[in-house]
N, C-alpha and C. Protein backbone atom coordinates (compact mmCIF):
# COMPACT_ATOMS: atom_id res chain seq x y z
N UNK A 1 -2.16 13.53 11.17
CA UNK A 1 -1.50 12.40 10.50
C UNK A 1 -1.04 12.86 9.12
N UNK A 2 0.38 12.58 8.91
CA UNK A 2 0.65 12.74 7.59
C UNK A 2 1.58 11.81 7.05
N UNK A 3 0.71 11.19 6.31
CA UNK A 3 1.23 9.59 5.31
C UNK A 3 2.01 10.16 3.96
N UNK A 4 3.41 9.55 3.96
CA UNK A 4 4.52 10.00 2.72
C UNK A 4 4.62 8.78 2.09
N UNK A 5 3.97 8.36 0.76
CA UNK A 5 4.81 6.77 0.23
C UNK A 5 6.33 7.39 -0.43
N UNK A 6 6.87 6.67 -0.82
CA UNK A 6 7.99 6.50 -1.33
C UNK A 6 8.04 5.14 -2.04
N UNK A 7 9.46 5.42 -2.50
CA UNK A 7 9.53 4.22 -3.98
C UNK A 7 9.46 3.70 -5.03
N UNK A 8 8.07 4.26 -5.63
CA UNK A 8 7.64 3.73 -6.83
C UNK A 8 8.70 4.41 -7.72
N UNK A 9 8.69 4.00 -9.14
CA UNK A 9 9.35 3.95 -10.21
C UNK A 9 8.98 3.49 -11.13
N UNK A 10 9.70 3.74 -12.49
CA UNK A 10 9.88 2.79 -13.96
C UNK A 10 10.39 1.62 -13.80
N UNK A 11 10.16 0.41 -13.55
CA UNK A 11 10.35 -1.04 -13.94
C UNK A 11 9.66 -1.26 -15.19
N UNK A 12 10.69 -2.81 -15.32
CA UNK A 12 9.85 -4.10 -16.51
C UNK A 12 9.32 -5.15 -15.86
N UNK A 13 8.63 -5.44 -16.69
CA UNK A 13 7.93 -6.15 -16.19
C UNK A 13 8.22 -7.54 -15.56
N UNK A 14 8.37 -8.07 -14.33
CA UNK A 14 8.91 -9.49 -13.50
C UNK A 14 9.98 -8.75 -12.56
N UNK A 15 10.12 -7.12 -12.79
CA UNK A 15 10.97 -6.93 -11.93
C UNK A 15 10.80 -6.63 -10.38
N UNK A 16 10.80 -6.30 -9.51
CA UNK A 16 10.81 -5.98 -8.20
C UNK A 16 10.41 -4.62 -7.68
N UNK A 17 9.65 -3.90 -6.71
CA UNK A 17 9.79 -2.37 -5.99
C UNK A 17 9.42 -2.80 -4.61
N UNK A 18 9.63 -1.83 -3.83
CA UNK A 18 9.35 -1.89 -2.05
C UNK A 18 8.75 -0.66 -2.20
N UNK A 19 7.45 -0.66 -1.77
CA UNK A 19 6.82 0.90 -1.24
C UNK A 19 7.16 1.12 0.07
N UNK A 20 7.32 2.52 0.28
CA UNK A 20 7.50 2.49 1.82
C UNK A 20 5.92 3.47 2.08
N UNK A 21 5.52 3.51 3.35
CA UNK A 21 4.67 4.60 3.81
C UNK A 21 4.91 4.93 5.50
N UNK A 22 5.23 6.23 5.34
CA UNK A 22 5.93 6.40 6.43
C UNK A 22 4.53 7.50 7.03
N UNK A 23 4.31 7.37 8.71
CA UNK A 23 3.78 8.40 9.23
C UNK A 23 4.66 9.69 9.97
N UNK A 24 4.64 10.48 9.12
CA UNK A 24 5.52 11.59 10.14
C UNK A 24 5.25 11.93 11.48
N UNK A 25 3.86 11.78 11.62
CA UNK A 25 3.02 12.35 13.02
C UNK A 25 3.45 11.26 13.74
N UNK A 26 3.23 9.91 13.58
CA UNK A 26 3.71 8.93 14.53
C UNK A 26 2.31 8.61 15.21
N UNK A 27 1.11 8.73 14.25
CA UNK A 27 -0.13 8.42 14.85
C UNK A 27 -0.62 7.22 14.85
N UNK A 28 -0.55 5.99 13.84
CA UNK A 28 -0.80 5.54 13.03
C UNK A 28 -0.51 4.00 13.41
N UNK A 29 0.59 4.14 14.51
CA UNK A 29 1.11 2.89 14.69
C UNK A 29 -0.39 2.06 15.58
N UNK A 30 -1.57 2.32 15.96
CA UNK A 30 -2.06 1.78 16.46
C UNK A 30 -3.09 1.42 15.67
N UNK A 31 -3.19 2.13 14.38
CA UNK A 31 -4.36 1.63 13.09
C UNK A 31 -3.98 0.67 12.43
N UNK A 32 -4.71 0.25 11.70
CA UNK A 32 -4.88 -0.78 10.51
C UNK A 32 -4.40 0.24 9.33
N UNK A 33 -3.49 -0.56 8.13
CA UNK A 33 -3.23 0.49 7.27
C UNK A 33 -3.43 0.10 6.00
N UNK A 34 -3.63 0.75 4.92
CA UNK A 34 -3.79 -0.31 3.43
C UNK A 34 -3.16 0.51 2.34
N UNK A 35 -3.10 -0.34 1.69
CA UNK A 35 -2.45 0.21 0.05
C UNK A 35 -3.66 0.35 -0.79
N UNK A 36 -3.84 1.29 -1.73
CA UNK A 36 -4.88 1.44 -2.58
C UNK A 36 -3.79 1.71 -3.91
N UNK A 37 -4.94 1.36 -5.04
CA UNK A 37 -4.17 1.75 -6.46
C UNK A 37 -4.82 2.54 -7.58
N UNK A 38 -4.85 3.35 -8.23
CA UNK A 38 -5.51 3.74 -9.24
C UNK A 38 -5.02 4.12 -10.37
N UNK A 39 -5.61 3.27 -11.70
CA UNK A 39 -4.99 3.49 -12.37
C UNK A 39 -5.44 4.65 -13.69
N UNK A 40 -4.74 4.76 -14.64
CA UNK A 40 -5.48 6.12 -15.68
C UNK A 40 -6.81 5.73 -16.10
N UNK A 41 -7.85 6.70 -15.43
CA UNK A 41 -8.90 5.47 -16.09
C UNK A 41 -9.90 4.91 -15.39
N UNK A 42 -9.05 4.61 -14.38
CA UNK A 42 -9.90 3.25 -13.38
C UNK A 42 -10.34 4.38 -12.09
N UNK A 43 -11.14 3.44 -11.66
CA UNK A 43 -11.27 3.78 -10.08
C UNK A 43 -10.42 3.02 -8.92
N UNK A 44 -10.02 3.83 -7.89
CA UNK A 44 -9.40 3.56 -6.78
C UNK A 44 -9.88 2.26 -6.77
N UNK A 45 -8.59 1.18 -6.11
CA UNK A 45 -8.70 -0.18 -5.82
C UNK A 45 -7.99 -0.40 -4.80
N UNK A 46 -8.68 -1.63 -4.07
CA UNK A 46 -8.08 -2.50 -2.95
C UNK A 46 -6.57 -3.03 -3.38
N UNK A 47 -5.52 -3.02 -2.97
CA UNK A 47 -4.35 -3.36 -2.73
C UNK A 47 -4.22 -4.59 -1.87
N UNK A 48 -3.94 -4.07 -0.69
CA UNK A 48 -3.42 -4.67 0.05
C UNK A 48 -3.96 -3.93 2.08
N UNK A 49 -3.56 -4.82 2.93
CA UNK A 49 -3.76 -3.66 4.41
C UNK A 49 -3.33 -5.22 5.06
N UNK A 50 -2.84 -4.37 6.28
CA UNK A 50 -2.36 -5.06 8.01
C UNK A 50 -2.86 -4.18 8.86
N UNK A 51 -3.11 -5.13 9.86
CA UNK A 51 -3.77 -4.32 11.01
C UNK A 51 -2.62 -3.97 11.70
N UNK A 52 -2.62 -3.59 13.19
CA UNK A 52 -2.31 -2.61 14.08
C UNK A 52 -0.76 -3.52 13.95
N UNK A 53 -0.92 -4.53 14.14
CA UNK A 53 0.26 -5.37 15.07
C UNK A 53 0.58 -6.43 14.09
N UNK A 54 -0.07 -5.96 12.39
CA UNK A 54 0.96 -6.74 11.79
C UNK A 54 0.04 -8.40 11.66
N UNK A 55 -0.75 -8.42 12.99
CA UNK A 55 -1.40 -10.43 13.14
C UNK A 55 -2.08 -10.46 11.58
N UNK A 56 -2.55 -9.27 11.01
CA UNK A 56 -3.91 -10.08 10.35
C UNK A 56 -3.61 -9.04 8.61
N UNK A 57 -3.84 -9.88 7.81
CA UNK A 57 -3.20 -9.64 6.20
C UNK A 57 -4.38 -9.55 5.26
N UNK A 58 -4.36 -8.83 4.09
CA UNK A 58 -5.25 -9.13 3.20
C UNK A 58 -4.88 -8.50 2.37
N UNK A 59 -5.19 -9.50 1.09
CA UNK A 59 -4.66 -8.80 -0.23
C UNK A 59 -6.14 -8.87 -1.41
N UNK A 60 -5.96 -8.18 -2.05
CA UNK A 60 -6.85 -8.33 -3.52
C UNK A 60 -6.23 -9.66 -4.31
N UNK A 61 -7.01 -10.05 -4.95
CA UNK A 61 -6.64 -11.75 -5.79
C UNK A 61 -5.36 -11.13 -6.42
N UNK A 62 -5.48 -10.12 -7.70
CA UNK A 62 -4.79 -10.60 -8.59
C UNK A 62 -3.06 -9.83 -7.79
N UNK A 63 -3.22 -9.62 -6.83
CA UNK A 63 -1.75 -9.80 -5.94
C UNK A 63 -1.02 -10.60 -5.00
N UNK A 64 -1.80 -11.32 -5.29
CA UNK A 64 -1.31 -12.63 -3.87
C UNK A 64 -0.85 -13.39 -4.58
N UNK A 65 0.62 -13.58 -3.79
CA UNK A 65 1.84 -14.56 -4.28
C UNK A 65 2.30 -13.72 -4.76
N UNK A 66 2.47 -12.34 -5.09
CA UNK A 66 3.65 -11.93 -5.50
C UNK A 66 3.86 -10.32 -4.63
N UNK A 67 3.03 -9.69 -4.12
CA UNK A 67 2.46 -8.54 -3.07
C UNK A 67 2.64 -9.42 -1.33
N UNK A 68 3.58 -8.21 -1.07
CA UNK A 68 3.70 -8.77 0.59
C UNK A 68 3.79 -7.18 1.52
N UNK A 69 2.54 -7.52 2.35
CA UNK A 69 2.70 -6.36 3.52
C UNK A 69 2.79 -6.37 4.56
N UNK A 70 3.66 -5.76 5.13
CA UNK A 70 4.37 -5.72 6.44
C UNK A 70 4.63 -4.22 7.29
N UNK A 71 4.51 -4.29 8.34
CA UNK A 71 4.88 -2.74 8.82
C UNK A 71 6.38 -3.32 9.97
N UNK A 72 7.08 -2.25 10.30
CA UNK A 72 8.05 -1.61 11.27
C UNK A 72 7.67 -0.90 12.31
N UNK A 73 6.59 -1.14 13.16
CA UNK A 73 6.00 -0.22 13.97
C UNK A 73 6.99 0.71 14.91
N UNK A 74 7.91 0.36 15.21
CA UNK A 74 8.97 1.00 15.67
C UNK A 74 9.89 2.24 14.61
N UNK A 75 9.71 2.12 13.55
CA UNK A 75 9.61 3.37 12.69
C UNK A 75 8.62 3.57 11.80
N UNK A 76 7.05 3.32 12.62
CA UNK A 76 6.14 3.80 12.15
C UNK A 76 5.84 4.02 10.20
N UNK A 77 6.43 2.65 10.01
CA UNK A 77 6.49 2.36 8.75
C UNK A 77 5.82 1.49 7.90
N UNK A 78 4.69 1.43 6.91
CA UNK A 78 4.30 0.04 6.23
C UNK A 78 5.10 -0.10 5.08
N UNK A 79 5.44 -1.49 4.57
CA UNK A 79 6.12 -1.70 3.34
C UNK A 79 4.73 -2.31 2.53
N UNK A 80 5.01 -2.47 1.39
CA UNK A 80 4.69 -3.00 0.27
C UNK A 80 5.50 -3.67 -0.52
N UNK A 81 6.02 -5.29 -0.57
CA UNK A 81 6.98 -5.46 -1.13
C UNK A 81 6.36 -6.49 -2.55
N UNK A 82 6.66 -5.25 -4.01
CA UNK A 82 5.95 -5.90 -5.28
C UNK A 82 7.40 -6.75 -6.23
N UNK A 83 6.83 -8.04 -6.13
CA UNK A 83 7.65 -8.47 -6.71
C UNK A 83 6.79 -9.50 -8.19
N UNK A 84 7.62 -9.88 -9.16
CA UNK A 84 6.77 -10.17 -10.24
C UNK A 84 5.68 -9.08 -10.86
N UNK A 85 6.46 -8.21 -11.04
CA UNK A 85 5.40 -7.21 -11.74
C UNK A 85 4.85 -7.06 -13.06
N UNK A 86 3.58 -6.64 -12.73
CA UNK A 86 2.96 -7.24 -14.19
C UNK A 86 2.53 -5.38 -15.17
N UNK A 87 2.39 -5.39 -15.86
CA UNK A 87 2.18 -4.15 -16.91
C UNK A 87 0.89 -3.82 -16.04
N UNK A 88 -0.33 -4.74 -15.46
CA UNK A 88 -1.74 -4.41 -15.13
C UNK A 88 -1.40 -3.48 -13.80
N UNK A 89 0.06 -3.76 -13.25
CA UNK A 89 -0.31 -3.44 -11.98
C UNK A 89 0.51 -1.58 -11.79
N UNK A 90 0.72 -1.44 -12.95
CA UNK A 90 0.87 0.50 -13.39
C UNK A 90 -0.09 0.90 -12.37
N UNK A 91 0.18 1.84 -11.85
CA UNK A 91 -1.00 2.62 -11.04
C UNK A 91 -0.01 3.63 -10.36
N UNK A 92 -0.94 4.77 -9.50
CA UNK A 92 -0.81 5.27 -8.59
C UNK A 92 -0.70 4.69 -7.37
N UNK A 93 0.24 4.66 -6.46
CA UNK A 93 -0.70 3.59 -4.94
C UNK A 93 -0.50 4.40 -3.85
N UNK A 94 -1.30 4.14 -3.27
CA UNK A 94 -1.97 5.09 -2.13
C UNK A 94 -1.66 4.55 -0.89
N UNK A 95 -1.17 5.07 0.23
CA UNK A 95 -1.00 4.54 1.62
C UNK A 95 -2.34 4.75 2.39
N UNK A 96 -3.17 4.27 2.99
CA UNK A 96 -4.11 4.75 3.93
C UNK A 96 -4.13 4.39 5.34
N UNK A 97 -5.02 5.20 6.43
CA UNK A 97 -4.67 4.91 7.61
C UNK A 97 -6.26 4.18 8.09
N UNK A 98 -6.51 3.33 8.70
CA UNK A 98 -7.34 2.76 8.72
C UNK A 98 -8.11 3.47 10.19
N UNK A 99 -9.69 3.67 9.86
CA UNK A 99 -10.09 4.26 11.14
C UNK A 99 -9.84 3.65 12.38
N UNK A 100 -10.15 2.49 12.20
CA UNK A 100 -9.31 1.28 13.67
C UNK A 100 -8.06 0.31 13.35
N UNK A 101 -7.82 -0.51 14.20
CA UNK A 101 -6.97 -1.22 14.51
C UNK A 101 -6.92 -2.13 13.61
N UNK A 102 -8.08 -2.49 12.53
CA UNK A 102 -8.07 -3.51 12.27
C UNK A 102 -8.25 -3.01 10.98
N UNK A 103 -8.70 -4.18 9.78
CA UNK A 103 -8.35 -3.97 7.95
C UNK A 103 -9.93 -3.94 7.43
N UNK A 104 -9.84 -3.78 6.16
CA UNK A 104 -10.59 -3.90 5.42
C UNK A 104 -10.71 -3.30 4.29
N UNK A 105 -11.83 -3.71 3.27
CA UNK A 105 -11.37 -3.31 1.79
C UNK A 105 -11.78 -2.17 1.32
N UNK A 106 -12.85 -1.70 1.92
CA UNK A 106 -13.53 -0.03 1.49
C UNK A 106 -12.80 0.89 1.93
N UNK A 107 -12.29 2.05 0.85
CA UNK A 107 -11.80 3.15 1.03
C UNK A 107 -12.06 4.02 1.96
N UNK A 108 -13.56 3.60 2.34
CA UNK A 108 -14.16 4.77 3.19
C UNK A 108 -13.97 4.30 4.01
N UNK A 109 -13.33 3.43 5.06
CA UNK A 109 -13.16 2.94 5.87
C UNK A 109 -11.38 3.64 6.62
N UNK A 110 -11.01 4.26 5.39
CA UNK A 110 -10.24 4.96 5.92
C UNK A 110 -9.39 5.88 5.79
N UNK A 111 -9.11 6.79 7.10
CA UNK A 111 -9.05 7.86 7.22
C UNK A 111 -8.12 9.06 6.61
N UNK A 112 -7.14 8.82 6.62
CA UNK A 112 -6.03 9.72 6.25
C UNK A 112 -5.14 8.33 4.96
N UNK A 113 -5.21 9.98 4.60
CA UNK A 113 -4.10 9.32 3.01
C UNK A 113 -3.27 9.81 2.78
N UNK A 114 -1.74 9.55 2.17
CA UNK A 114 -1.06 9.84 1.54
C UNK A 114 -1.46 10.32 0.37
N UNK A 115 -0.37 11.06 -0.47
CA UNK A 115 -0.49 11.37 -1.69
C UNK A 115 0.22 10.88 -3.02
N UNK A 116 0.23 9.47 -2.95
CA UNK A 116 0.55 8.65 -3.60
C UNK A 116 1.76 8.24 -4.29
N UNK A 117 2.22 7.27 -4.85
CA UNK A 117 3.71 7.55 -5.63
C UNK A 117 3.38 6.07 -6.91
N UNK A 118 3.86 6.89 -7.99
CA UNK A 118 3.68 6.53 -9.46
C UNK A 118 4.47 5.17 -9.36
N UNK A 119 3.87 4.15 -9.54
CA UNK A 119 4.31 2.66 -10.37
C UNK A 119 4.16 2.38 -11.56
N UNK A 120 5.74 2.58 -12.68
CA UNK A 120 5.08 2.41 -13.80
C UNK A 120 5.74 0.93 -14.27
N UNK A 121 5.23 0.05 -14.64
CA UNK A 121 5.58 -1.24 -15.51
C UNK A 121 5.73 -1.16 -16.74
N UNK A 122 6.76 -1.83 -17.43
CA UNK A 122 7.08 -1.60 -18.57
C UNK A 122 7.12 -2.95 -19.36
N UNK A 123 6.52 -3.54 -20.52
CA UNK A 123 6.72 -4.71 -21.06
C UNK A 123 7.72 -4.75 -22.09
């Protein structure tokens, strides 16, 4: 399995990004997948994840209502779509592949990672 994000950038702050995370291997479409974030400083954090088929969602508080995740299983793709962006939410973010089908919030829960792509917010 090899997870590529794409997307991130320099924004201001209230403005908009789409992460993409793409699997090249094409393994992935049957896992659960999540977004992680880390910022300078901090320790790795819960984002966001969808399971296999997309039914089942979960986000961390301070992203809901403005964080939406969705996959393309047919091009083996998850989005991340950040809109209302805030200066807190600067980070690294991480694509992960979830050991099963289904979500959840511990890192160790899953398996293969991308190697992240820089979100920077600007006030």
């Amino acid at each position: 399995v090899q997870l590529v994000e794409s997307g991130g950038g320099l924004v201001q702050a209230g403005d908009s990004l789409r992460l993409s995370c793409t699997d090249s291997k094409r393994t992935f479409s049957n896992n659960g997948v999540g977004w992680f974030r880390q910022a300078p400083g901090k320790e790795r954090e819960f984002v966001a994840a969808i399971s296999w088929n997309g039914a089942l969602t979960r986000y961390t508080d301070s992203v809901k209502g403005r964080f939406t995740i969705s996959r393309d299983r047919a091009k083996n793709t998850v989005f991340l779509q950040m809109n209302s962006l805030k200066v807190d939410d600067t980070a690294v973010y991480y694509c992960a592949s979830h050991r099963s089908s289904y979500i959840s919030t511990g890192s160790h829960d899953y398996r293969y990672w991308g190697q992240g792509t820089q979100v920077t917010v600007s006030s």
